[in-house]
N, C-alpha and C. Protein backbone atom coordinates (compact mmCIF):
# COMPACT_ATOMS: atom_id res chain seq x y z
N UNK A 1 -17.61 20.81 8.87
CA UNK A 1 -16.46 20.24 8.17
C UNK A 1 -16.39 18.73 8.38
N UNK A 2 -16.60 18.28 9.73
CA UNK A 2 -17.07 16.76 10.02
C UNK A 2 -17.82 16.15 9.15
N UNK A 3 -17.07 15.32 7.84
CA UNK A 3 -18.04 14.28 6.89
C UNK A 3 -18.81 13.00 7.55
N UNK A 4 -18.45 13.28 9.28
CA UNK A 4 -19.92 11.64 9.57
C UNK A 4 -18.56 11.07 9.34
N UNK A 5 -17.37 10.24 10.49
CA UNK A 5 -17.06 8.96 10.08
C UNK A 5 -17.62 7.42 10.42
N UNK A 6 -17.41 6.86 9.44
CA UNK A 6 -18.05 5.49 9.83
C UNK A 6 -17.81 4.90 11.39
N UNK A 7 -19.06 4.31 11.99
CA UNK A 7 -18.74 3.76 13.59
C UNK A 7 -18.44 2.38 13.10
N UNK A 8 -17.44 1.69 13.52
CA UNK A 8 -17.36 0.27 13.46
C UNK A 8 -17.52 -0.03 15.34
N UNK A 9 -16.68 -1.25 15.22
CA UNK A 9 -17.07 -2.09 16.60
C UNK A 9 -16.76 -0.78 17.45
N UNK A 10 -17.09 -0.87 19.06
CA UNK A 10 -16.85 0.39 20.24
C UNK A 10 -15.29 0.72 19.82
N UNK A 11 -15.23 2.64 20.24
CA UNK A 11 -13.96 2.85 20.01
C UNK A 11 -13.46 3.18 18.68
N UNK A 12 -13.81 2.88 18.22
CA UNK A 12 -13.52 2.53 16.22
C UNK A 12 -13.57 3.15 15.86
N UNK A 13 -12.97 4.20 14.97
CA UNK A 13 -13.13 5.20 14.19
C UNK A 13 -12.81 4.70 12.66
N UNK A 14 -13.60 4.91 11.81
CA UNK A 14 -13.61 4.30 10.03
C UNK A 14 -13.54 5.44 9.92
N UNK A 15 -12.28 6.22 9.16
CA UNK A 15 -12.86 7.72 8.83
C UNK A 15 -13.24 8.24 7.22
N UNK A 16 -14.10 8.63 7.19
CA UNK A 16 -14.36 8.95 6.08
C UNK A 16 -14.75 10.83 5.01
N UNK A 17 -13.63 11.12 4.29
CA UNK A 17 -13.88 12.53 4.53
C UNK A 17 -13.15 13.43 5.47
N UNK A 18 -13.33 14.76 5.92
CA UNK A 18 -12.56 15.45 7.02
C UNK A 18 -13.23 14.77 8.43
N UNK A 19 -12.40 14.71 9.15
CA UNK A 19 -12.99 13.98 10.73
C UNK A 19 -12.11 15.07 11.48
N UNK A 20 -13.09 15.89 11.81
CA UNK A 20 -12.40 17.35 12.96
C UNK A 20 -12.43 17.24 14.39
N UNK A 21 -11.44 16.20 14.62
CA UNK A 21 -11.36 15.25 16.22
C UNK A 21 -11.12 16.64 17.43
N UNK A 22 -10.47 18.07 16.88
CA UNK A 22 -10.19 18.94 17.94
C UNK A 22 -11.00 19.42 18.77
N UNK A 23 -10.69 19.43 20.00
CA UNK A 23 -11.41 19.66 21.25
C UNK A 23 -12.56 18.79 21.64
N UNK A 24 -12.27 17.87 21.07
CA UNK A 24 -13.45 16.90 21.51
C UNK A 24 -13.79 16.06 22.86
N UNK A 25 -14.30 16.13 23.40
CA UNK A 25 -14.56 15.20 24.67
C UNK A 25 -15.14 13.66 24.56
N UNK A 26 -14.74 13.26 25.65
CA UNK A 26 -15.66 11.26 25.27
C UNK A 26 -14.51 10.64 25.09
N UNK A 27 -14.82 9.78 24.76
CA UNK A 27 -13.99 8.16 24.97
C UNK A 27 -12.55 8.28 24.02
N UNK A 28 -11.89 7.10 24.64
CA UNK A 28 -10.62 6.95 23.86
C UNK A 28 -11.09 6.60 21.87
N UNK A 29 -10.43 6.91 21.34
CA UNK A 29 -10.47 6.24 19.91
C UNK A 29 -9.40 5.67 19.58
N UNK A 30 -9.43 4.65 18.61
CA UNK A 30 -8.70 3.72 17.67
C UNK A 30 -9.44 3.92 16.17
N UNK A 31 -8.46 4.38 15.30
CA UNK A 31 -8.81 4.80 14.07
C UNK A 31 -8.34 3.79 12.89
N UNK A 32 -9.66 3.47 12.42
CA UNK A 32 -9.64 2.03 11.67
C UNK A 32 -9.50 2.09 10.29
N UNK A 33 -8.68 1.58 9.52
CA UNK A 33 -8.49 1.61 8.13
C UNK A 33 -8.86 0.02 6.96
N UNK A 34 -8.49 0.53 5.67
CA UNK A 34 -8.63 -0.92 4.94
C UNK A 34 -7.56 -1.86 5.26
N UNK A 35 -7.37 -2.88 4.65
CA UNK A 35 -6.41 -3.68 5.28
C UNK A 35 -4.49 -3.25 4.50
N UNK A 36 -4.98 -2.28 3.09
CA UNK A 36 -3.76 -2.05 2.35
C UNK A 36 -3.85 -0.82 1.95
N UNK A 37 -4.47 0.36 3.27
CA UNK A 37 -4.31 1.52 3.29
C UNK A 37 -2.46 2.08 3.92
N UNK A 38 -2.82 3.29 2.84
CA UNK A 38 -1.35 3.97 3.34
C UNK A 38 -1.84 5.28 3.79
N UNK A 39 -1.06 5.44 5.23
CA UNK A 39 -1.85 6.51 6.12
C UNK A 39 -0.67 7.84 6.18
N UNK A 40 -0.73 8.55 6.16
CA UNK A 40 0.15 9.70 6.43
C UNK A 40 0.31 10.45 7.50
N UNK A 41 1.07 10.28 8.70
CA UNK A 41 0.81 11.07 9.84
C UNK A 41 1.50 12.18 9.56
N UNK A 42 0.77 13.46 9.39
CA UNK A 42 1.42 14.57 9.46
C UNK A 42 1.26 15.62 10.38
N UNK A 43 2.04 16.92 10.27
CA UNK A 43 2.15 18.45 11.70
C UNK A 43 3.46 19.13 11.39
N UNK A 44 3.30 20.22 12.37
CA UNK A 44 4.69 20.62 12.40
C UNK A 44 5.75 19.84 12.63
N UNK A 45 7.12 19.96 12.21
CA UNK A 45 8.38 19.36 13.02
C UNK A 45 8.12 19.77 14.40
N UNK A 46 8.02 18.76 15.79
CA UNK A 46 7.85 18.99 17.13
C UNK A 46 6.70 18.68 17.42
N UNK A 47 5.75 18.28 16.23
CA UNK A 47 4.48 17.97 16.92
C UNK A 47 3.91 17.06 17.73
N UNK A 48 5.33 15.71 17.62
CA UNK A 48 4.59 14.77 17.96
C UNK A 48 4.48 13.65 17.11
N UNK A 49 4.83 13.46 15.87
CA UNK A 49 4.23 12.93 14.87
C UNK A 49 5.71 11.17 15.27
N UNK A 50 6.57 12.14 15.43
CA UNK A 50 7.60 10.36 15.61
C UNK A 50 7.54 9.27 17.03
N UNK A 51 6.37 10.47 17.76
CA UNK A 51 6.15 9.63 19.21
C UNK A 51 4.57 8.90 18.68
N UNK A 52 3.89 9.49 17.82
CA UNK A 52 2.52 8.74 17.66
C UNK A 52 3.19 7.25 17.20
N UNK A 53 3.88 7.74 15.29
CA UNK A 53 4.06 6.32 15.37
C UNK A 53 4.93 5.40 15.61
N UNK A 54 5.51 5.58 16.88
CA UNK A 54 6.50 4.69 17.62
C UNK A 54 5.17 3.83 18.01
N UNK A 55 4.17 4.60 18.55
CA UNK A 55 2.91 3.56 19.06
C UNK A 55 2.32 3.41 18.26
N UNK A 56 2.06 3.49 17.24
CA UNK A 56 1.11 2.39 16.32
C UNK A 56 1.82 2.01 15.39
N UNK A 57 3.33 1.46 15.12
CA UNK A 57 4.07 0.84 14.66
C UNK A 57 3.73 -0.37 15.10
N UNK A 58 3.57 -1.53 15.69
CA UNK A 58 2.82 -3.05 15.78
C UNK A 58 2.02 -3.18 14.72
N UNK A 59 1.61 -2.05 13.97
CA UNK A 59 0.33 -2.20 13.14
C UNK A 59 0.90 -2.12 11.88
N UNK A 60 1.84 -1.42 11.39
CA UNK A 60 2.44 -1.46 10.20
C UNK A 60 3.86 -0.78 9.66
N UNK A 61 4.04 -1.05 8.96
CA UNK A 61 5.57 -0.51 8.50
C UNK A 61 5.98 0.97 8.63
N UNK A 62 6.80 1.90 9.32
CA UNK A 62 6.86 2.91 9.11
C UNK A 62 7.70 3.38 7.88
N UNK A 63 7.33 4.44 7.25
CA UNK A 63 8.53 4.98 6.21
C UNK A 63 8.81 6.19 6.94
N UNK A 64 10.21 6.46 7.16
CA UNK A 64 10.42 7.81 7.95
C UNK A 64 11.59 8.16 7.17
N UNK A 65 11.75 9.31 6.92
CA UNK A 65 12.76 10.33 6.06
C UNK A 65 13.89 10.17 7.05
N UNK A 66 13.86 9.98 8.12
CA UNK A 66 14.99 10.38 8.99
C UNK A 66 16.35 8.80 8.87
N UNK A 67 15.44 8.07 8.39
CA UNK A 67 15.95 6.28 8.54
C UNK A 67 16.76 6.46 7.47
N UNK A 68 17.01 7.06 6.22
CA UNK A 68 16.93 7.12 4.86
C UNK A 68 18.46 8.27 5.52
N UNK A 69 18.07 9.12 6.25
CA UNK A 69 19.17 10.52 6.03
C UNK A 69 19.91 9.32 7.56
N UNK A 70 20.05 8.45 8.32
CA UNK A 70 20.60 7.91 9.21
C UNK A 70 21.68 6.96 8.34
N UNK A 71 21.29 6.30 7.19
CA UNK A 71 22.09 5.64 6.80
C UNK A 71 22.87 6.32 5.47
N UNK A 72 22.61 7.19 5.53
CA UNK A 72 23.54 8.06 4.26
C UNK A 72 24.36 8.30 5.24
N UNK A 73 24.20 9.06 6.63
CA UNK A 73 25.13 9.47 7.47
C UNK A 73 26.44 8.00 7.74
N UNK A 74 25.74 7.05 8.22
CA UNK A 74 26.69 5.95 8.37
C UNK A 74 27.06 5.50 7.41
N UNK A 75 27.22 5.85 6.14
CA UNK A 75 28.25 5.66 5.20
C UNK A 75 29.52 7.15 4.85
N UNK A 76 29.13 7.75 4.90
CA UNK A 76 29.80 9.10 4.59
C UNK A 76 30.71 9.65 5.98
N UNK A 77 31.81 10.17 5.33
CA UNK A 77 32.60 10.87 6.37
C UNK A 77 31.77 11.81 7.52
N UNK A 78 31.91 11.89 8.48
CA UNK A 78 31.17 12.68 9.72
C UNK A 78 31.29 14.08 9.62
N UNK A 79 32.50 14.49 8.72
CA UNK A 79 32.92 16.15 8.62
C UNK A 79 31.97 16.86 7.21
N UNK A 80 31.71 15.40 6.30
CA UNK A 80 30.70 15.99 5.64
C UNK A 80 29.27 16.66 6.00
N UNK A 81 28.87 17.74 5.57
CA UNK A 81 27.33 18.50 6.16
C UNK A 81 26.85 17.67 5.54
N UNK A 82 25.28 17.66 6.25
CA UNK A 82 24.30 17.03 5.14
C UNK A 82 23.87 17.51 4.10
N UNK A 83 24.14 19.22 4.07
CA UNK A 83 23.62 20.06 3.09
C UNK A 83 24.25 19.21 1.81
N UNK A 84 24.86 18.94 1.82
CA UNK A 84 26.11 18.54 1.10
C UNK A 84 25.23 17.24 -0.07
N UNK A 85 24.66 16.64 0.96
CA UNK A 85 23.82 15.13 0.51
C UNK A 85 22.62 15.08 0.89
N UNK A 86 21.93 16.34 0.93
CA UNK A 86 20.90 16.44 0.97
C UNK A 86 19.33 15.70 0.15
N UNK A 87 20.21 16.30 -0.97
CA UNK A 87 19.38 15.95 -2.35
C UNK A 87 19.32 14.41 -2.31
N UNK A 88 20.45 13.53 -2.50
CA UNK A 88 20.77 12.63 -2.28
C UNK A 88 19.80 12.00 -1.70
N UNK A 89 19.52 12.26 -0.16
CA UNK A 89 18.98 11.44 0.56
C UNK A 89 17.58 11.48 0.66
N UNK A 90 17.02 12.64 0.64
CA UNK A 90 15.98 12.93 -0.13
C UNK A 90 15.20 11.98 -1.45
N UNK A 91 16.76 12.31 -2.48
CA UNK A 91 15.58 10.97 -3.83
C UNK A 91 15.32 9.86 -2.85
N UNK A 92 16.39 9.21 -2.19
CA UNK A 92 16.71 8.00 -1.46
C UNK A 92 15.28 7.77 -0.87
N UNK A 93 15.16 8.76 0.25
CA UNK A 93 13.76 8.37 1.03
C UNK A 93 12.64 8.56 -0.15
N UNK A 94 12.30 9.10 -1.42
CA UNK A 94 11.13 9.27 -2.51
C UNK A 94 11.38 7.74 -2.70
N UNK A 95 12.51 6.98 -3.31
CA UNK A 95 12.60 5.99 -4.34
C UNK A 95 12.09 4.30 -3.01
N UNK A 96 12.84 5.02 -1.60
CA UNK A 96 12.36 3.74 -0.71
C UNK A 96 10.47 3.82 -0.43
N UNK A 97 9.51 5.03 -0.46
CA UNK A 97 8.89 5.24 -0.02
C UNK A 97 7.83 4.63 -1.30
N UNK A 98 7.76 4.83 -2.41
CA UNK A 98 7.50 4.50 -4.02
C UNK A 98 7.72 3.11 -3.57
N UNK A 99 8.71 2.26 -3.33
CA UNK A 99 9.16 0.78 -3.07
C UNK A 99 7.66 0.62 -2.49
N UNK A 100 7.61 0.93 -0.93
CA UNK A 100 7.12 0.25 0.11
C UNK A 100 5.35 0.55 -0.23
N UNK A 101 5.39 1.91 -0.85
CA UNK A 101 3.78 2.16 -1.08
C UNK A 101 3.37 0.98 -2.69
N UNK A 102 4.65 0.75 -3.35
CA UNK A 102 3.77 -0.46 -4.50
C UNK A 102 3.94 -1.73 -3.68
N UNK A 103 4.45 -2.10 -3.00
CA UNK A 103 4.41 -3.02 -2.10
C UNK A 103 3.12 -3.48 -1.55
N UNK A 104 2.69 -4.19 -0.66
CA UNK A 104 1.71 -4.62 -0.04
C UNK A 104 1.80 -4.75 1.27
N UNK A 105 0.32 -4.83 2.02
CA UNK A 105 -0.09 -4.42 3.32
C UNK A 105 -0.11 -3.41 3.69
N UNK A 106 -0.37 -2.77 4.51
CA UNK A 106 -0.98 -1.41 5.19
C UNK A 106 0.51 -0.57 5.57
N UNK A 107 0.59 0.43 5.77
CA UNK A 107 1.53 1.36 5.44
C UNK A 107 1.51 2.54 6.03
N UNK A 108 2.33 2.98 6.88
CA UNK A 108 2.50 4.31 7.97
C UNK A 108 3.92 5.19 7.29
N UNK A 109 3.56 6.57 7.23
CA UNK A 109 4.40 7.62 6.24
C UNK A 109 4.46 8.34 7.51
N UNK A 110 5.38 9.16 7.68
CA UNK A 110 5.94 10.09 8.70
C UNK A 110 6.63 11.00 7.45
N UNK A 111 5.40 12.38 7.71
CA UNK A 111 5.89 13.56 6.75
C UNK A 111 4.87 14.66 7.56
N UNK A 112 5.41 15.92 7.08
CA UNK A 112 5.07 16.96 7.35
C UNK A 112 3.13 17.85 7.03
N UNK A 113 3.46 17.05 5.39
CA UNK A 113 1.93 17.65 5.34
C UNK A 113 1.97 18.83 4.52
N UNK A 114 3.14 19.39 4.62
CA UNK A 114 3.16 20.50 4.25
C UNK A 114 3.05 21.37 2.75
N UNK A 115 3.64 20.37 1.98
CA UNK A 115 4.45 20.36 0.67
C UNK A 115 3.08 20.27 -0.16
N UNK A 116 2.63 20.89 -1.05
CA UNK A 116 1.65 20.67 -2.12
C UNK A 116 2.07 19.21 -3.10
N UNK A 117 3.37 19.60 -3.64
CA UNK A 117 3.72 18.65 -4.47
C UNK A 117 4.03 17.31 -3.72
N UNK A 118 4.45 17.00 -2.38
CA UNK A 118 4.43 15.85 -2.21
C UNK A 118 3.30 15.08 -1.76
N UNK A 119 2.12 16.27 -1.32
CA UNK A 119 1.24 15.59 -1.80
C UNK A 119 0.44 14.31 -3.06
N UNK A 120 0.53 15.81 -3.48
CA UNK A 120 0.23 15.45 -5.00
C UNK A 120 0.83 13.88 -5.22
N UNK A 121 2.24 13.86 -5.19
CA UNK A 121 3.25 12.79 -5.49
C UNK A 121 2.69 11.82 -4.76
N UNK A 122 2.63 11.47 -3.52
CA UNK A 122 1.87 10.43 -2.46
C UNK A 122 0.71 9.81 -3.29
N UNK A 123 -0.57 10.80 -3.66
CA UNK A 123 -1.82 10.74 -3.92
C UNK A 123 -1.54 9.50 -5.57
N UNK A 124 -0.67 10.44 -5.94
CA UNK A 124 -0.63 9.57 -7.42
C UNK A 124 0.14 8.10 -7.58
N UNK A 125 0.87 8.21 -6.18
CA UNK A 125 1.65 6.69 -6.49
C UNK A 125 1.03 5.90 -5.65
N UNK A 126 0.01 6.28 -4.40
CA UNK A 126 -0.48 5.53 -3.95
C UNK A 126 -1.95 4.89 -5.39
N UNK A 127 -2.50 5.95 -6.24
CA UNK A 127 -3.49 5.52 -6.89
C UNK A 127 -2.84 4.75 -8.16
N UNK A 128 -1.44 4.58 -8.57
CA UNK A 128 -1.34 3.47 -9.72
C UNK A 128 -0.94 2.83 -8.77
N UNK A 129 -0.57 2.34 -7.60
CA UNK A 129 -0.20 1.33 -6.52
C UNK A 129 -2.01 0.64 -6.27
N UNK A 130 -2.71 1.23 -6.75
CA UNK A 130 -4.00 0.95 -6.43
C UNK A 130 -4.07 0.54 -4.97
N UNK A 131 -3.62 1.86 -3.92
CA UNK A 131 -3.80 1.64 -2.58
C UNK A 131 -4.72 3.05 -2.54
N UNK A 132 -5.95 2.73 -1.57
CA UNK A 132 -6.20 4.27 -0.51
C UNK A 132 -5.08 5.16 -0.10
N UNK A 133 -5.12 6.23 0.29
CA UNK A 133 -4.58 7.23 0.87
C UNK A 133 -5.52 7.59 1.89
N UNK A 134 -5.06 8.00 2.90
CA UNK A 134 -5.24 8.63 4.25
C UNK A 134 -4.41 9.53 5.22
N UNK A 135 -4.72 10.35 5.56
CA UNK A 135 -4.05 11.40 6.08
C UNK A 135 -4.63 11.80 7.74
N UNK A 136 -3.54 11.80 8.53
CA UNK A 136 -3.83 12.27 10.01
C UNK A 136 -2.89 13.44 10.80
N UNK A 137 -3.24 14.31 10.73
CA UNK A 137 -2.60 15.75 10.97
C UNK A 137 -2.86 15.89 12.13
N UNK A 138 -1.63 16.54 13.14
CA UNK A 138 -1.37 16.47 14.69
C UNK A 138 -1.40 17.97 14.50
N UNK A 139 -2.80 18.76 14.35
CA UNK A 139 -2.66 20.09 15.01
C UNK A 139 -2.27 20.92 16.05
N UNK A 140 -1.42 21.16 16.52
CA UNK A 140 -0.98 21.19 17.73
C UNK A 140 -0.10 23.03 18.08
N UNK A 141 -0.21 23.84 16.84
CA UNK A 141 0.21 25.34 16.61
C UNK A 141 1.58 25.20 16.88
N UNK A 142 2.50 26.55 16.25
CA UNK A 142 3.93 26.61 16.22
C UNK A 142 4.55 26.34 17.60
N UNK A 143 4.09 27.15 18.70
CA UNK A 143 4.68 27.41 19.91
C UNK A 143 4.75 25.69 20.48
N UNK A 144 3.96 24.78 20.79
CA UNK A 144 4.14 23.73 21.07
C UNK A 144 4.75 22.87 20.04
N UNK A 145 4.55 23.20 18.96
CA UNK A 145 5.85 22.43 18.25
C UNK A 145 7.23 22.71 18.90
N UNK A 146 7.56 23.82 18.78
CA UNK A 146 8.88 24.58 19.01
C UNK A 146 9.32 23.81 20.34
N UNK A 147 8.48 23.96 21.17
CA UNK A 147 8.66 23.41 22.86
C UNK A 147 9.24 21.74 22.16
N UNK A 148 8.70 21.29 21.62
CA UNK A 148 8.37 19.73 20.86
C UNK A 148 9.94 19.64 20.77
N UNK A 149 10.10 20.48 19.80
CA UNK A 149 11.50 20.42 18.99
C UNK A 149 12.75 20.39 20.38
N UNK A 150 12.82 21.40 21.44
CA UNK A 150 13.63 20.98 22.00
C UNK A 150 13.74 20.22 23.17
N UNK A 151 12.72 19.69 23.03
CA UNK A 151 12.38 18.83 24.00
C UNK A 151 12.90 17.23 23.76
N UNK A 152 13.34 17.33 22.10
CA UNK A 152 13.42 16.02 21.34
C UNK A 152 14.74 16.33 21.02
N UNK A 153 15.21 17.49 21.07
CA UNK A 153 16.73 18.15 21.02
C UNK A 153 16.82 17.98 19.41
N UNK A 154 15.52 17.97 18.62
CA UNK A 154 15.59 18.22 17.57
C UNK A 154 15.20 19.06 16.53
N UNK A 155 15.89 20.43 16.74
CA UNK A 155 15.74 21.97 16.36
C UNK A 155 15.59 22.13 15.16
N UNK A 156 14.70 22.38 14.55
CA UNK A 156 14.88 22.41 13.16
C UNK A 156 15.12 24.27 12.63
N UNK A 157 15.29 24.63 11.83
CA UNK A 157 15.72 26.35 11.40
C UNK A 157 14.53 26.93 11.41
N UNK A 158 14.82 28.32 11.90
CA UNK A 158 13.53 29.12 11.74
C UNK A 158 12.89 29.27 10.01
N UNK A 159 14.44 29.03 9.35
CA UNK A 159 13.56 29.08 7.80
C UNK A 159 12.64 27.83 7.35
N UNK A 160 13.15 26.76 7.67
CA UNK A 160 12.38 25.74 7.29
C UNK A 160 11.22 25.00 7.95
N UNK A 161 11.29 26.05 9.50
CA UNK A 161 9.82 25.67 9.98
C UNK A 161 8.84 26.84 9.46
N UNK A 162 9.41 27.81 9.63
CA UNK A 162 8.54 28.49 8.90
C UNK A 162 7.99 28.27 7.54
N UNK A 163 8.37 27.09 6.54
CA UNK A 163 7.96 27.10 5.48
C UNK A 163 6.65 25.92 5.29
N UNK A 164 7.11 24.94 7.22
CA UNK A 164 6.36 23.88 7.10
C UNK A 164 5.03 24.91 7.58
N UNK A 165 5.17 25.72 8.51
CA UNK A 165 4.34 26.54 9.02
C UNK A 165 3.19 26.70 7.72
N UNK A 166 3.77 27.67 7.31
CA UNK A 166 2.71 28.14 6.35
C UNK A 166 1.78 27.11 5.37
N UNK A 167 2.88 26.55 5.00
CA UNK A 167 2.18 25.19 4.17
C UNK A 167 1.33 24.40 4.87
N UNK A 168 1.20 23.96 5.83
CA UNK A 168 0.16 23.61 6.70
C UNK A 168 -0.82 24.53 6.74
N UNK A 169 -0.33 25.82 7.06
CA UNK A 169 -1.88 26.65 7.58
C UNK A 169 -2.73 26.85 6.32
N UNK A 170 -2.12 26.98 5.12
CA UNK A 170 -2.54 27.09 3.68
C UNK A 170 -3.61 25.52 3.38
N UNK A 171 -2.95 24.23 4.07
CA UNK A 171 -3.67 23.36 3.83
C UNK A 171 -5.11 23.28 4.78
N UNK A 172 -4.54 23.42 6.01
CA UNK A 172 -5.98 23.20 7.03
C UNK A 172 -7.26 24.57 6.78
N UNK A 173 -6.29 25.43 6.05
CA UNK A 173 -7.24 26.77 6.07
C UNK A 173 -8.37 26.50 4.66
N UNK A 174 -7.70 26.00 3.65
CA UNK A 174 -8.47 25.12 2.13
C UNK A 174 -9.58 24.17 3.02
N UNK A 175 -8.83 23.09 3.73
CA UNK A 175 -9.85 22.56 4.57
C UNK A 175 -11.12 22.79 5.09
N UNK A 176 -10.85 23.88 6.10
CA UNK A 176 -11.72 23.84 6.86
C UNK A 176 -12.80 24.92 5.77
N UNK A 177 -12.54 25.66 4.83
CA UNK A 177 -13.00 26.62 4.17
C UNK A 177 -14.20 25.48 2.89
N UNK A 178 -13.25 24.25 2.39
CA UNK A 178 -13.64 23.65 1.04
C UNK A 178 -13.98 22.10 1.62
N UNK A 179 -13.37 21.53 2.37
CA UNK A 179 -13.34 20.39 2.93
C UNK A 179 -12.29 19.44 2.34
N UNK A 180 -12.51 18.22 2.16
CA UNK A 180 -11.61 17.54 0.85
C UNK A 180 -11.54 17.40 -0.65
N UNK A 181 -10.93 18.03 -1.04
CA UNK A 181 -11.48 17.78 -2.81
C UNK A 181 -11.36 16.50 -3.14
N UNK A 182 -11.86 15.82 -3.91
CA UNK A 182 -12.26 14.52 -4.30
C UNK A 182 -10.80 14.39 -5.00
N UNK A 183 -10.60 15.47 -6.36
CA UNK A 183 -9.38 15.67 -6.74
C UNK A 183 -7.74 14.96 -6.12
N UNK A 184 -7.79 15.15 -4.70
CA UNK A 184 -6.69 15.31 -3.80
C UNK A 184 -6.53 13.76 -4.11
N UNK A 185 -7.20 12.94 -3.94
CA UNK A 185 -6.44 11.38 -4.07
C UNK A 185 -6.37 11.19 -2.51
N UNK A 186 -6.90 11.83 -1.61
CA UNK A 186 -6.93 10.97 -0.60
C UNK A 186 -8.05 10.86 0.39
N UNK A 187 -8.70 9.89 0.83
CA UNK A 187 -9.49 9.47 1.22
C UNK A 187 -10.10 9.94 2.31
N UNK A 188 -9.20 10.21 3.24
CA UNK A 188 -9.85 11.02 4.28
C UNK A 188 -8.81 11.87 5.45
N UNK A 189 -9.22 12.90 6.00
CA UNK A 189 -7.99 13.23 6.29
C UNK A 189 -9.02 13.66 8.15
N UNK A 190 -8.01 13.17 9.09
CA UNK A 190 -8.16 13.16 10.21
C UNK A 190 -7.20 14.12 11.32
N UNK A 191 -8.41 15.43 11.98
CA UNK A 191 -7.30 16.28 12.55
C UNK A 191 -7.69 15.94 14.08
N UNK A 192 -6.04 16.38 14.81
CA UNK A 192 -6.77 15.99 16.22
C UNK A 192 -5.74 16.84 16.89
N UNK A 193 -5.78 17.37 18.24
CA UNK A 193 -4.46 18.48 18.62
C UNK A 193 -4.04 17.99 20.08
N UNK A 194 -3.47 18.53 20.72
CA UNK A 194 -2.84 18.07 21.85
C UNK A 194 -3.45 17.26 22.70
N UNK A 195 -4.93 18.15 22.90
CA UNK A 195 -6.05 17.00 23.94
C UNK A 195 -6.26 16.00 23.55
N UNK A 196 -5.57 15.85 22.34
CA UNK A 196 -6.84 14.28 21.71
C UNK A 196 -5.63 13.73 21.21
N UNK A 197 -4.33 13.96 21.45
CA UNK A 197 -3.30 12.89 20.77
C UNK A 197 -3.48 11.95 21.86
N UNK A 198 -3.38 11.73 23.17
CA UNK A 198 -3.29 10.69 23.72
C UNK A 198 -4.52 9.87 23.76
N UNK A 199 -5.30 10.35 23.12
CA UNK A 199 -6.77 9.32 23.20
C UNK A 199 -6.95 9.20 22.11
N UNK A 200 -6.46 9.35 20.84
CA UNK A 200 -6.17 8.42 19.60
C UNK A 200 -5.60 7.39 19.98
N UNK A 201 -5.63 6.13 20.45
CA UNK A 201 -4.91 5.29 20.85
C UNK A 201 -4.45 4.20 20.04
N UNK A 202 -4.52 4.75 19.21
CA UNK A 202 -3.99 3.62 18.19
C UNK A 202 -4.81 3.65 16.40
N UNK A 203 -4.29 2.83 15.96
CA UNK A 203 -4.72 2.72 14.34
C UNK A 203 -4.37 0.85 13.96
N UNK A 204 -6.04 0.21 13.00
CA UNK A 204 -5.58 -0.95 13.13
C UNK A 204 -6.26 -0.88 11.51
N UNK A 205 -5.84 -2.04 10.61
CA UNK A 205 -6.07 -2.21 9.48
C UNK A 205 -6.66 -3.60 9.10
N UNK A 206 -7.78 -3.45 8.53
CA UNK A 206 -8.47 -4.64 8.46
C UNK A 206 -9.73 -4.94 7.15
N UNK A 207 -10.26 -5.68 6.66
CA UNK A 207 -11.09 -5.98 6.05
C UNK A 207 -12.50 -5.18 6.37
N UNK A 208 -12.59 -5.28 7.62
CA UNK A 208 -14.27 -4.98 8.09
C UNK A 208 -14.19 -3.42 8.61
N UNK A 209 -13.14 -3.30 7.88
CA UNK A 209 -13.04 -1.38 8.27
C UNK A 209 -13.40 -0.90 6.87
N UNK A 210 -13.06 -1.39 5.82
CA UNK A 210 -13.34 -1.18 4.16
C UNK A 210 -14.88 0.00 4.08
């Protein structure tokens, strides 16, 4: 399933294609992109995915769904549910995320992975944005998510993890079965699981990664 990613300088990872980082042994990595790539860190809710890019935020802009549902909250009464403004905040984070991907410079997405169609949606606005797409999935299975989740005291419902659940396993299982379809609109997609999140050490964007 490993497409060969490109070696740049020591450390460097250019990825190109599926890059199946799990269980791997050897050196730390830093995973290298174009200079006006938009990368997608995705996993379960609990995986991990808002502590990666707290650390490789120096490198580029995050878009996070949660920033988008934080300031709907600080406008709206506190007794209101979110169910309530759900939808709402939702277009909100599509219409800021569309902004920042036609925008310019390199670009960090915090999403699940899960969703076919927002795939799809990503793939197509990053390609009339005439940016790459890239994708990095924190395999890491339900049970350590779950641990994740309350560990971050941020529980999400058994219905709606279960829906990220499946949708993930439906994607990595196409994966590992087909590899990447050219189709998909995105460039390369990078998996790595608990042993290897802390030795991903980062992500940098540059010309001589192209």
């Amino acid at each position: 399933m490993d497409d060969g990613p490109a070696r740049g300088p020591a450390g460097h990872l250019a990825p190109r294609g599926v890059v199946d980082l799990r269980g791997r042994a050897g050196r730390d990595v830093t995973l290298s992109y174009p200079p006006d790539a938009a990368v997608v860190v995705a996993g379960l809710p609990g995986s991990g995915k808002s502590t990666l890019l707290r650390a490789w935020s120096s490198a580029a802009p995050v878009v996070d769904p949660r920033a988008t549902r934080t300031s709907y909250e600080a406008r709206l009464p506190g007794w209101l549910p979110y169910a309530v403004y759900r939808p709402w905040a939702r277009l909100g984070h599509l219409r800021r995320l569309r902004a920042r991907i036609r925008g310019g410079g390199p670009l960090l997405v915090h999403d699940c992975g899960s969703r076919p169609w927002m795939r799809r949606w990503l793939a197509h606005t990053a390609r009339r944005a005439g940016r790459p797409l890239h994708m990095v999935v924190l395999d890491v299975g339900p049970r350590e998510a779950l641990l994740g989740q309350h560990a971050r005291r941020r529980v999400t419902s058994r219905r709606v993890f279960g829906v990220h659940r499946r949708g993930l396993s439906r994607l990595l299982a196409r994966v590992e079965r087909d590899g990447l379809p050219a189709a998909a609109g995105i460039g390369s997609l990078v998996l790595f699981d608990s042993g290897m999140r802390s030795r991903v050490t980062g992500v940098r964007f540059g010309r001589d990664t192209d």
